[in-house]
PDB file of N, CA and C in Angstrom:
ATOM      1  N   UNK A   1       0.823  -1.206   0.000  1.00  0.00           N
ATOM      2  CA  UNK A   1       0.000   0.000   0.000  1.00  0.00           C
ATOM      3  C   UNK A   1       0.860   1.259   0.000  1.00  0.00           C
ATOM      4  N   UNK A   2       2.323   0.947   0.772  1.00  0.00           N
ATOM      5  CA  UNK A   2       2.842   1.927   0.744  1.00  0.00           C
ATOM      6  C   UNK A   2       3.474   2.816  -0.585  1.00  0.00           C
ATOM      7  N   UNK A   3       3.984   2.112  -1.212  1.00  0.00           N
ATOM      8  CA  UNK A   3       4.854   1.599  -2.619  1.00  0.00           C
ATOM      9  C   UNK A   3       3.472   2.557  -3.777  1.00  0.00           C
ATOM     10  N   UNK A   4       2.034   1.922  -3.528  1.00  0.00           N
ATOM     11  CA  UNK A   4       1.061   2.246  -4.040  1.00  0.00           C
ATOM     12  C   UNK A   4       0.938   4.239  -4.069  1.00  0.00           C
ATOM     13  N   UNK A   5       1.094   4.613  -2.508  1.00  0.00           N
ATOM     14  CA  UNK A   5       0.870   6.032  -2.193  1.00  0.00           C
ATOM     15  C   UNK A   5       2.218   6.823  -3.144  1.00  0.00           C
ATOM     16  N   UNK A   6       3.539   6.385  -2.892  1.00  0.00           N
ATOM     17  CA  UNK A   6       4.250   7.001  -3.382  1.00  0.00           C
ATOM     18  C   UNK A   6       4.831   6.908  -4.873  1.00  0.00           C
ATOM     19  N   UNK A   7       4.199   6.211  -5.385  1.00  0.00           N
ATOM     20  CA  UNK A   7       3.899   5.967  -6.986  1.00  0.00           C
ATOM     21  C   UNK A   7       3.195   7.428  -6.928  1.00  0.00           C
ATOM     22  N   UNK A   8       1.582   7.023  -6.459  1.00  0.00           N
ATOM     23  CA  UNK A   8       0.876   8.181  -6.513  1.00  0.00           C
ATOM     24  C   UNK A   8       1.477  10.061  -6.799  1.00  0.00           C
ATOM     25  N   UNK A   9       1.855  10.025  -5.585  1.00  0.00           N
ATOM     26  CA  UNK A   9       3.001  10.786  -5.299  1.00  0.00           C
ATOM     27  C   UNK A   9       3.825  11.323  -6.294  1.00  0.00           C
ATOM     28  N   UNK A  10       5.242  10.385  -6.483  1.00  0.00           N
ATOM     29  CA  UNK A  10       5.684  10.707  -7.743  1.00  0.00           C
ATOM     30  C   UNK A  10       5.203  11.342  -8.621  1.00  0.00           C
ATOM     31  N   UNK A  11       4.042  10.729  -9.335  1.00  0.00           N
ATOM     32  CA  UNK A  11       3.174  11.479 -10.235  1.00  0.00           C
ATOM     33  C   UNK A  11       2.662  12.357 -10.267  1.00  0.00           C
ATOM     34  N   UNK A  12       2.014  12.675  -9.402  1.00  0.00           N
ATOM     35  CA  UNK A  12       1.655  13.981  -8.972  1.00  0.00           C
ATOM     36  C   UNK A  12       2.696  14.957  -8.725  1.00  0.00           C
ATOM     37  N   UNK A  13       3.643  14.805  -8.380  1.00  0.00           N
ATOM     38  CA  UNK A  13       5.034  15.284  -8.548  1.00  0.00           C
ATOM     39  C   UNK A  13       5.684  16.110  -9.977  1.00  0.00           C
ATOM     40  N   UNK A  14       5.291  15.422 -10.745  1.00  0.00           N
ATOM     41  CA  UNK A  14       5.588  15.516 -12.103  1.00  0.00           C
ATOM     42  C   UNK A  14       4.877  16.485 -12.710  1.00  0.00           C
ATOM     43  N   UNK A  15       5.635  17.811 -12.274  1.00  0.00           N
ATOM     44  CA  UNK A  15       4.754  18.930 -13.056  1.00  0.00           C
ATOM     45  C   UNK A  15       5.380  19.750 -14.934  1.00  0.00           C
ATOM     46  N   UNK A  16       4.430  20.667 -15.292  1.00  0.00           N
ATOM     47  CA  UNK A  16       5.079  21.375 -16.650  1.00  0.00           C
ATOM     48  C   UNK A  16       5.924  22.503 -16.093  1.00  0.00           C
ATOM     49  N   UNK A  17       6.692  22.709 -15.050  1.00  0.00           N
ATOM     50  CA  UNK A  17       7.472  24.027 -15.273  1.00  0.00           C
ATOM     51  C   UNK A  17       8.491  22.572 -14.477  1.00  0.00           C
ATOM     52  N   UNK A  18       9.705  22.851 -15.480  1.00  0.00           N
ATOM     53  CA  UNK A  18      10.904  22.360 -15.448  1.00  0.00           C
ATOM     54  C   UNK A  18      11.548  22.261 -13.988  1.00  0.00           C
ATOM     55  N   UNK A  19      11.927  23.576 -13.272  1.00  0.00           N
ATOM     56  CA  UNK A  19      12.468  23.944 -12.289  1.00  0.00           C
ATOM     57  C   UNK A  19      11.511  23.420 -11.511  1.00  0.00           C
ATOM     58  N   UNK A  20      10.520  23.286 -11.168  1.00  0.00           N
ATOM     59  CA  UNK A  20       9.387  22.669 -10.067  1.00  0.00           C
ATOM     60  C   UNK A  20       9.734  21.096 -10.089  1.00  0.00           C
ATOM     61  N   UNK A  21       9.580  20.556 -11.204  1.00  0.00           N
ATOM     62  CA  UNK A  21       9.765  19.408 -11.577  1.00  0.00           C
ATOM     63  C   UNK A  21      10.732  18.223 -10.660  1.00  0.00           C
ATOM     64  N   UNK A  22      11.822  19.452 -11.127  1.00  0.00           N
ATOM     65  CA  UNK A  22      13.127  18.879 -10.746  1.00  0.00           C
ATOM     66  C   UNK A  22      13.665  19.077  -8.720  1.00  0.00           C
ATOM     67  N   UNK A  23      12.721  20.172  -8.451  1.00  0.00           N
ATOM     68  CA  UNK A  23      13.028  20.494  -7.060  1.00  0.00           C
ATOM     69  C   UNK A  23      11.861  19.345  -6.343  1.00  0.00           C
ATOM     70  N   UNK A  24      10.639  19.195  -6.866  1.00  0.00           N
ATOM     71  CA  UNK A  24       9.881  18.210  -6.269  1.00  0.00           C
ATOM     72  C   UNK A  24      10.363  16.814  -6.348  1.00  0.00           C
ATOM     73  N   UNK A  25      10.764  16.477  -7.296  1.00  0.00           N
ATOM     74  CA  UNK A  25      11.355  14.666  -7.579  1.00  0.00           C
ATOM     75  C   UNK A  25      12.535  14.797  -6.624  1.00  0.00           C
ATOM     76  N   UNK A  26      13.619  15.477  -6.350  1.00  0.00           N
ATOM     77  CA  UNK A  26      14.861  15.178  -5.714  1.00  0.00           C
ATOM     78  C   UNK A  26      13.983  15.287  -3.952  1.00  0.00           C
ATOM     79  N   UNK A  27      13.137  16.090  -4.108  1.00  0.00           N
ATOM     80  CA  UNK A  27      12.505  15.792  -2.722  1.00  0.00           C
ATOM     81  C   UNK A  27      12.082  14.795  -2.075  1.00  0.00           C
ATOM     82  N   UNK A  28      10.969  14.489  -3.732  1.00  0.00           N
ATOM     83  CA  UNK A  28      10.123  13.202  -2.848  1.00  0.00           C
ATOM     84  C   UNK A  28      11.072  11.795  -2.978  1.00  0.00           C
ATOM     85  N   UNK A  29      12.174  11.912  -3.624  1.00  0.00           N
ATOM     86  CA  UNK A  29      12.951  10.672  -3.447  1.00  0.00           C
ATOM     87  C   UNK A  29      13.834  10.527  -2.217  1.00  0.00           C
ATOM     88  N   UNK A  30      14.002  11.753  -1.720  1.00  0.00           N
ATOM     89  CA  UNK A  30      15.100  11.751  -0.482  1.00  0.00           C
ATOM     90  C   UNK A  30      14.505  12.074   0.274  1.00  0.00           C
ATOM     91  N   UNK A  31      13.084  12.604   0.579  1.00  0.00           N
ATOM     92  CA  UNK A  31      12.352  12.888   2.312  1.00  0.00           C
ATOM     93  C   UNK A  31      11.097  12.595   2.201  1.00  0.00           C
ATOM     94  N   UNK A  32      10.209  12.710   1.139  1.00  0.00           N
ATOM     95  CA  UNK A  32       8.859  11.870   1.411  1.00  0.00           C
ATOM     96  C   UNK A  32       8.397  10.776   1.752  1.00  0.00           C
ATOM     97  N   UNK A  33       9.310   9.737   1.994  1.00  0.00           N
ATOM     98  CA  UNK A  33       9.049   8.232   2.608  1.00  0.00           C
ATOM     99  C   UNK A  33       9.208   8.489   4.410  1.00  0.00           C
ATOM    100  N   UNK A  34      10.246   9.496   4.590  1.00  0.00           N
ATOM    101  CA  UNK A  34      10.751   9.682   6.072  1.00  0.00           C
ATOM    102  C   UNK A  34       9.535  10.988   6.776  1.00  0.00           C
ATOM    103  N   UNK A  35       8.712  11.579   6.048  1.00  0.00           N
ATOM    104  CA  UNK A  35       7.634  12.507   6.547  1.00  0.00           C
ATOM    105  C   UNK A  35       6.710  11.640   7.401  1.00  0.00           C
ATOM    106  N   UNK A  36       6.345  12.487   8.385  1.00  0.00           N
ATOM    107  CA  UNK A  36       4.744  12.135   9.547  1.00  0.00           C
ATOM    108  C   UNK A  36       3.644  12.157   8.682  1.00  0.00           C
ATOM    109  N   UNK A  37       2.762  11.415   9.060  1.00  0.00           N
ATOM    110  CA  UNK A  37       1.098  11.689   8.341  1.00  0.00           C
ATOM    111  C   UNK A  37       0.994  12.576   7.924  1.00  0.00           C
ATOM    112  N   UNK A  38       1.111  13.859   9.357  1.00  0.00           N
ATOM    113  CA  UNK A  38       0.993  15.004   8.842  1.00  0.00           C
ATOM    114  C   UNK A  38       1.713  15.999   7.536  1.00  0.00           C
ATOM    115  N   UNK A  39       2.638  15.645   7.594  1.00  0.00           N
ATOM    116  CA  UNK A  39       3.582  16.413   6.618  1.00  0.00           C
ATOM    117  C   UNK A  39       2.816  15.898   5.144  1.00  0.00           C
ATOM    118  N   UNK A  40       3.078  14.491   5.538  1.00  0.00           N
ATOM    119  CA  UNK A  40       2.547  13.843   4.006  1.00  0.00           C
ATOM    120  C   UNK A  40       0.896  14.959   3.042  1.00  0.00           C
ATOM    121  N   UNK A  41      -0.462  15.100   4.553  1.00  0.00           N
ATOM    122  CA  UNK A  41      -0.809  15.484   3.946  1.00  0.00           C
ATOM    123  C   UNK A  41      -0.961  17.010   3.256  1.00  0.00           C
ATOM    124  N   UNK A  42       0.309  17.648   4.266  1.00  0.00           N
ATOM    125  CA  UNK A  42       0.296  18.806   3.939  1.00  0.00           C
ATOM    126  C   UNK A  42       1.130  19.040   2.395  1.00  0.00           C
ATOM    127  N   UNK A  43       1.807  18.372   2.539  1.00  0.00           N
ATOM    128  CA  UNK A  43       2.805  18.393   1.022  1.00  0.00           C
ATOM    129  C   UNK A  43       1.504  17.791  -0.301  1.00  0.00           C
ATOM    130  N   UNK A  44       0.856  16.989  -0.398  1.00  0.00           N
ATOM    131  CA  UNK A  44       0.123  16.810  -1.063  1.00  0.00           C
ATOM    132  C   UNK A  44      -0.956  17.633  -1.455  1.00  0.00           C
ATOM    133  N   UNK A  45      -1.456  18.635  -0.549  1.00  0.00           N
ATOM    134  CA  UNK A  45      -1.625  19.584  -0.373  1.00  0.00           C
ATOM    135  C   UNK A  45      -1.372  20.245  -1.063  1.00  0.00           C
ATOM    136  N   UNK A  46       0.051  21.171  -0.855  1.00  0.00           N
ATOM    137  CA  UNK A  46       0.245  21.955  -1.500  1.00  0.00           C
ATOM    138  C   UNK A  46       0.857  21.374  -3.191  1.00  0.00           C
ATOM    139  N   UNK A  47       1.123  20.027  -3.345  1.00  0.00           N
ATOM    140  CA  UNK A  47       0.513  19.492  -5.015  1.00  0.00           C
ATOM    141  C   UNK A  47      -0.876  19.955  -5.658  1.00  0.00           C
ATOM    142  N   UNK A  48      -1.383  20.129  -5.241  1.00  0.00           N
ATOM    143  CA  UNK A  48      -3.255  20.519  -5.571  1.00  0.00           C
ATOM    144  C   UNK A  48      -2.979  22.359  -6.038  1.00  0.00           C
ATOM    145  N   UNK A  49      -1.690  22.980  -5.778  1.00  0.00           N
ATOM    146  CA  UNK A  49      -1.843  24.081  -5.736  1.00  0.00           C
ATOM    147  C   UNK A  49      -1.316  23.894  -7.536  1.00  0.00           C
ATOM    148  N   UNK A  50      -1.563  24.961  -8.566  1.00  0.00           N
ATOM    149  CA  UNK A  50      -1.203  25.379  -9.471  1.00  0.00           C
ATOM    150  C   UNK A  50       0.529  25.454  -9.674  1.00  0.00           C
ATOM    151  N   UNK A  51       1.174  25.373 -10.484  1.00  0.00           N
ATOM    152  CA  UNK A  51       2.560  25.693 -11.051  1.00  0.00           C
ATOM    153  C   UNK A  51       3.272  26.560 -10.309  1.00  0.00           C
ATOM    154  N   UNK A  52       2.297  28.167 -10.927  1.00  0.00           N
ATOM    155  CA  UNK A  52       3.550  29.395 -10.564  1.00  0.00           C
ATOM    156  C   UNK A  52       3.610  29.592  -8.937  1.00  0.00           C
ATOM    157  N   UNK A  53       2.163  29.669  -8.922  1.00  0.00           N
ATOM    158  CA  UNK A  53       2.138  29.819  -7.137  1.00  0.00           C
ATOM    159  C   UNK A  53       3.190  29.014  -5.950  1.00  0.00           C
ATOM    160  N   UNK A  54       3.175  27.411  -6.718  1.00  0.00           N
ATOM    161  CA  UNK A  54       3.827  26.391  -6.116  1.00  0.00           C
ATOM    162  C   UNK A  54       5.205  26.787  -6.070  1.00  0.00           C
ATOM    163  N   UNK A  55       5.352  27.482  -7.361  1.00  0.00           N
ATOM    164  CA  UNK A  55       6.983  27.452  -7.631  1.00  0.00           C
ATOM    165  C   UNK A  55       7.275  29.263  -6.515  1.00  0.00           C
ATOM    166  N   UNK A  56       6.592  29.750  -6.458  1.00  0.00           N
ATOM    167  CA  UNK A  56       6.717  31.142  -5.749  1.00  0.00           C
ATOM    168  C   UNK A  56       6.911  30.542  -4.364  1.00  0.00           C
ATOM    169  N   UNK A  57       6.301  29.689  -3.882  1.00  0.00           N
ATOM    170  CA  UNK A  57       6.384  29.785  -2.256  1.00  0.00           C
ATOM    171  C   UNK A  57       7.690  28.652  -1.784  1.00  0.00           C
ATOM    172  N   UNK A  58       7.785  27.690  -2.966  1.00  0.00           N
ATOM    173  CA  UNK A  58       9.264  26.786  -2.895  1.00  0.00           C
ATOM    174  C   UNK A  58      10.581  28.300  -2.609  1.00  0.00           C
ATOM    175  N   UNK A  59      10.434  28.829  -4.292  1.00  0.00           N
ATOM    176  CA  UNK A  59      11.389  29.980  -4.273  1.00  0.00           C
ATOM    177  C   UNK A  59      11.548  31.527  -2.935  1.00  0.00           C
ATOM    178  N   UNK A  60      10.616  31.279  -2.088  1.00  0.00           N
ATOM    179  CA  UNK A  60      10.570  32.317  -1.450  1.00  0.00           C
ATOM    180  C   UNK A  60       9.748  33.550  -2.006  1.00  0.00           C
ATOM    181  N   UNK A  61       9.162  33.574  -2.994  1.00  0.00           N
ATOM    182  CA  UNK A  61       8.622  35.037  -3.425  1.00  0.00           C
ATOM    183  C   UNK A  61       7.587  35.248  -2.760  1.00  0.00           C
ATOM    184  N   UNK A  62       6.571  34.018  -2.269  1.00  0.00           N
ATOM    185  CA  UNK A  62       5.176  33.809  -1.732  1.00  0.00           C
ATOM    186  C   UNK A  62       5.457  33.446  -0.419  1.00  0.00           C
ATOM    187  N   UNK A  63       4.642  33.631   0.455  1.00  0.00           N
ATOM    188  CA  UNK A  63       5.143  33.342   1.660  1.00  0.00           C
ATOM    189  C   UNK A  63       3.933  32.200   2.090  1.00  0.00           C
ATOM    190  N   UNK A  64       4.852  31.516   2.933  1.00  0.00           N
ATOM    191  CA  UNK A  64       3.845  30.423   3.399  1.00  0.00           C
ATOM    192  C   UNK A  64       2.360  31.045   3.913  1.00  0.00           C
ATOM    193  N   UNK A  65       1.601  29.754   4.321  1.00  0.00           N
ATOM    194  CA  UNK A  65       0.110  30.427   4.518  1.00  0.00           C
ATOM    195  C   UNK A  65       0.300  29.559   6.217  1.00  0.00           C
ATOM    196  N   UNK A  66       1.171  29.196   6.917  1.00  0.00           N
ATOM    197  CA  UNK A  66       1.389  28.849   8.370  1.00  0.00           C
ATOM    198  C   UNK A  66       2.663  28.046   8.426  1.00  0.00           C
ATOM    199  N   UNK A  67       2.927  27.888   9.894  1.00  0.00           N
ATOM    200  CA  UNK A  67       4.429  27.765  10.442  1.00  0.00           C
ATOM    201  C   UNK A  67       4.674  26.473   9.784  1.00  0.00           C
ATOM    202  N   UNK A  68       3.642  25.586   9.818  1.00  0.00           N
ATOM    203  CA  UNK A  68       3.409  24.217   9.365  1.00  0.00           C
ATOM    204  C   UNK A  68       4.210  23.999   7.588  1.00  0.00           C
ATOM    205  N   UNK A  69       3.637  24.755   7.067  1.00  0.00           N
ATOM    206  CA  UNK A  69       3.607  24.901   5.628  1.00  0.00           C
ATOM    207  C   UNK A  69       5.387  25.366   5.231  1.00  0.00           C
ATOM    208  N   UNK A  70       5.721  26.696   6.497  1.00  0.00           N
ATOM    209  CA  UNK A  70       6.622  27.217   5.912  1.00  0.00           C
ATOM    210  C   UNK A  70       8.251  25.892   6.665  1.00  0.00           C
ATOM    211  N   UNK A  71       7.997  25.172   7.440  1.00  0.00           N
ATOM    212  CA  UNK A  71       8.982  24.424   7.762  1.00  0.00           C
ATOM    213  C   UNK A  71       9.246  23.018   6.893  1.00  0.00           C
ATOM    214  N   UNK A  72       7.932  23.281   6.118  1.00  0.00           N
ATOM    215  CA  UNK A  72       7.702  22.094   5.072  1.00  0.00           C
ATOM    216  C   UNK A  72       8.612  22.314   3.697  1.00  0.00           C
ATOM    217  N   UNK A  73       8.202  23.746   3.572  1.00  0.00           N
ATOM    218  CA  UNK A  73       9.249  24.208   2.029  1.00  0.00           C
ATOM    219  C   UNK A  73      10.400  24.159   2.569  1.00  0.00           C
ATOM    220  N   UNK A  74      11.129  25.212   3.809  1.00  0.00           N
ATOM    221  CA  UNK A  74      12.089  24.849   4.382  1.00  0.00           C
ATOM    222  C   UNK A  74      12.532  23.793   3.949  1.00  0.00           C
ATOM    223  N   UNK A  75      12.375  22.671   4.429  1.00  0.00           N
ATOM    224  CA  UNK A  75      12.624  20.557   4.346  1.00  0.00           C
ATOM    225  C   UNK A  75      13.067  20.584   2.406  1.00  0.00           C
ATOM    226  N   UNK A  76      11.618  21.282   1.860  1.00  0.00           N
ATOM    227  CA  UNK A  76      12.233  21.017   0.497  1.00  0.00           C
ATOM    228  C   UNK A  76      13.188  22.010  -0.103  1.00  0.00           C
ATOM    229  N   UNK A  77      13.391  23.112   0.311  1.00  0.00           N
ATOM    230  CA  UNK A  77      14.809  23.827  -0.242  1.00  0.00           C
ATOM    231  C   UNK A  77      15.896  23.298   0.149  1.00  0.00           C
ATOM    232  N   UNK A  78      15.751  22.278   1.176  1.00  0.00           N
ATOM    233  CA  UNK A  78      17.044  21.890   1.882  1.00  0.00           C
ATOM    234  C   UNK A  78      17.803  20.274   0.677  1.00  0.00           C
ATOM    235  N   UNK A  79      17.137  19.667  -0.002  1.00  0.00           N
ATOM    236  CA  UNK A  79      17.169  18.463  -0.795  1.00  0.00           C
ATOM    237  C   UNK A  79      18.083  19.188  -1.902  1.00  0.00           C
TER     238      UNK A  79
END
């Protein structure tokens, strides 16, 4: 089941702006198996969000929408 979610994952992962692309896959291969429930569903989460927006709040231009969210991009600028 697990194997099942992060297939999922992956895919959903797999966006059209290049630079997103590439910052989400090196993520979910090196810290999305090691995330809490919670994280999991917050990161999936913010998958549901659109391209530029996604790519604004990874890059810093957008600012998180809570502490939760912003220690989460944190985790992924750090990969």
């Amino acid at each position: 089941m697990a194997d099942k979610n992060l297939e999922r994952v992956r895919w959903r992962g797999r966006r059209g702006l290049l630079e997103l692309d590439i910052v989400l896959q090196r993520f979910i291969e090196a810290r999305y198996p090691q995330l809490g429930d919670a994280e999991k569903i917050l990161f999936e989460a913010m998958l549901d969000m659109p391209d530029n927006p996604l790519w604004d709040m990874i890059a810093g231009r957008l600012d998180a929408d809570n502490n939760e969210q912003q220690a989460l991009l944190e985790l992924i600028r750090s990969v």
